[in-house]
N, C-alpha and C. Protein backbone atom coordinates (compact mmCIF):
# COMPACT_ATOMS: atom_id res chain seq x y z
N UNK A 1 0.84 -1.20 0.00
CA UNK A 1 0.00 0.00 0.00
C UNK A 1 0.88 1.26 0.00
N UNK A 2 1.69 1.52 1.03
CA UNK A 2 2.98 2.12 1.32
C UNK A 2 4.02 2.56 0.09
N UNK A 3 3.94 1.37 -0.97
CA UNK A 3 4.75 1.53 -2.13
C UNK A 3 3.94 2.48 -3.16
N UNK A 4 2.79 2.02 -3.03
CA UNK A 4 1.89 2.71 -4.64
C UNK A 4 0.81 3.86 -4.21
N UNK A 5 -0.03 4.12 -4.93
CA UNK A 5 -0.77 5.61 -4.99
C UNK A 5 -2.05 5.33 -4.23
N UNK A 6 -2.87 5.67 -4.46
CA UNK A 6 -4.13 6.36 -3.93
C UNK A 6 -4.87 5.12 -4.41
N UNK A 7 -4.74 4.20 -5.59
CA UNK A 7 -5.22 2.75 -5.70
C UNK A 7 -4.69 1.46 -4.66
N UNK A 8 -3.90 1.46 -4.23
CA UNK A 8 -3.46 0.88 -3.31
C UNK A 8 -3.63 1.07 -2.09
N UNK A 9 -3.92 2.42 -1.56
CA UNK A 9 -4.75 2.13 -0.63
C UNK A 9 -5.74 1.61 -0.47
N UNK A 10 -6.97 1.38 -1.72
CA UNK A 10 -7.58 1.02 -1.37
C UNK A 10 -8.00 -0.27 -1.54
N UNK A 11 -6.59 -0.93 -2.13
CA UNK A 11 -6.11 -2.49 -2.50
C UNK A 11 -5.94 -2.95 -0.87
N UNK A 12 -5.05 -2.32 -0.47
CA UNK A 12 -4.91 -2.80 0.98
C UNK A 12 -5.71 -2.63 2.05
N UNK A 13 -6.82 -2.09 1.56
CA UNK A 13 -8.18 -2.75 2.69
C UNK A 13 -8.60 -3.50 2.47
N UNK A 14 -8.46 -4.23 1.25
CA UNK A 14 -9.10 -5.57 0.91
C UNK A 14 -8.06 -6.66 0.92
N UNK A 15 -7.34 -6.53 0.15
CA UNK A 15 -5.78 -7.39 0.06
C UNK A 15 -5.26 -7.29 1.78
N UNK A 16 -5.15 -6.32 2.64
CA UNK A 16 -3.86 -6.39 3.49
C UNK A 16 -2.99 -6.89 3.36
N UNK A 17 -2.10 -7.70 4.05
CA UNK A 17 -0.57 -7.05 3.78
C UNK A 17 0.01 -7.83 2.75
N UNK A 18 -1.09 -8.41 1.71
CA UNK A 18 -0.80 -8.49 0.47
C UNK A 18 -0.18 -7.46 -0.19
N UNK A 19 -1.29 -6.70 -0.63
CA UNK A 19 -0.42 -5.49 -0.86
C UNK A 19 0.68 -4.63 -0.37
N UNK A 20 1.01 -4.93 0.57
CA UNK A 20 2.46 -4.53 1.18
C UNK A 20 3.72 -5.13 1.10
N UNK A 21 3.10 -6.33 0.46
CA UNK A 21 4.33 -7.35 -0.08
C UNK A 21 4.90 -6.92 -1.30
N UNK A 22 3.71 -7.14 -1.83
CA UNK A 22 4.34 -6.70 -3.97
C UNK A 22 4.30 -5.87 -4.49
N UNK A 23 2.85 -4.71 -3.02
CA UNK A 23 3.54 -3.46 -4.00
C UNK A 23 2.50 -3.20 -4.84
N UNK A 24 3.44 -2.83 -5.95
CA UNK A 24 2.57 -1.97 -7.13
C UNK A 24 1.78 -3.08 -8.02
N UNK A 25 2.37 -3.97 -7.89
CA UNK A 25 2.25 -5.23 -8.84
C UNK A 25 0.59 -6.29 -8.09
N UNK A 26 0.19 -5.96 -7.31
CA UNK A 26 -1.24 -5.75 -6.99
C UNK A 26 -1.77 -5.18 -7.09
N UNK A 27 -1.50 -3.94 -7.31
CA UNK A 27 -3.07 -2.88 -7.92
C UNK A 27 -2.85 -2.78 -9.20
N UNK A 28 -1.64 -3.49 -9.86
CA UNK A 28 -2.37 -3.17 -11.19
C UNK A 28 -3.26 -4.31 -12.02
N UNK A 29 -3.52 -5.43 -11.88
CA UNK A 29 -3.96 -6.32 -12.32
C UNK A 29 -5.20 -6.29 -12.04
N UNK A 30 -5.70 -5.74 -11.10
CA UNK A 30 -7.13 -5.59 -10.37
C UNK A 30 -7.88 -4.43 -11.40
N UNK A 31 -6.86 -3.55 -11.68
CA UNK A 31 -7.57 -2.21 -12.77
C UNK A 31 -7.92 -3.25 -13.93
């Protein structure tokens, strides 16, 4: 979440600390 923008935050309310693992490379596949 920490790594990427304003989409990732709101990846990492759903993902948690998924998205804190990979990053950018989770919110973009979801767009």
């Amino acid at each position: 979440a920490e790594n990427s923008g304003a989409v990732a935050t709101v990846r990492s309310e759903a993902e948690g600390p998924a998205d804190h693992v990979t990053g950018v490379q989770v919110t973009i596949p979801v767009s």
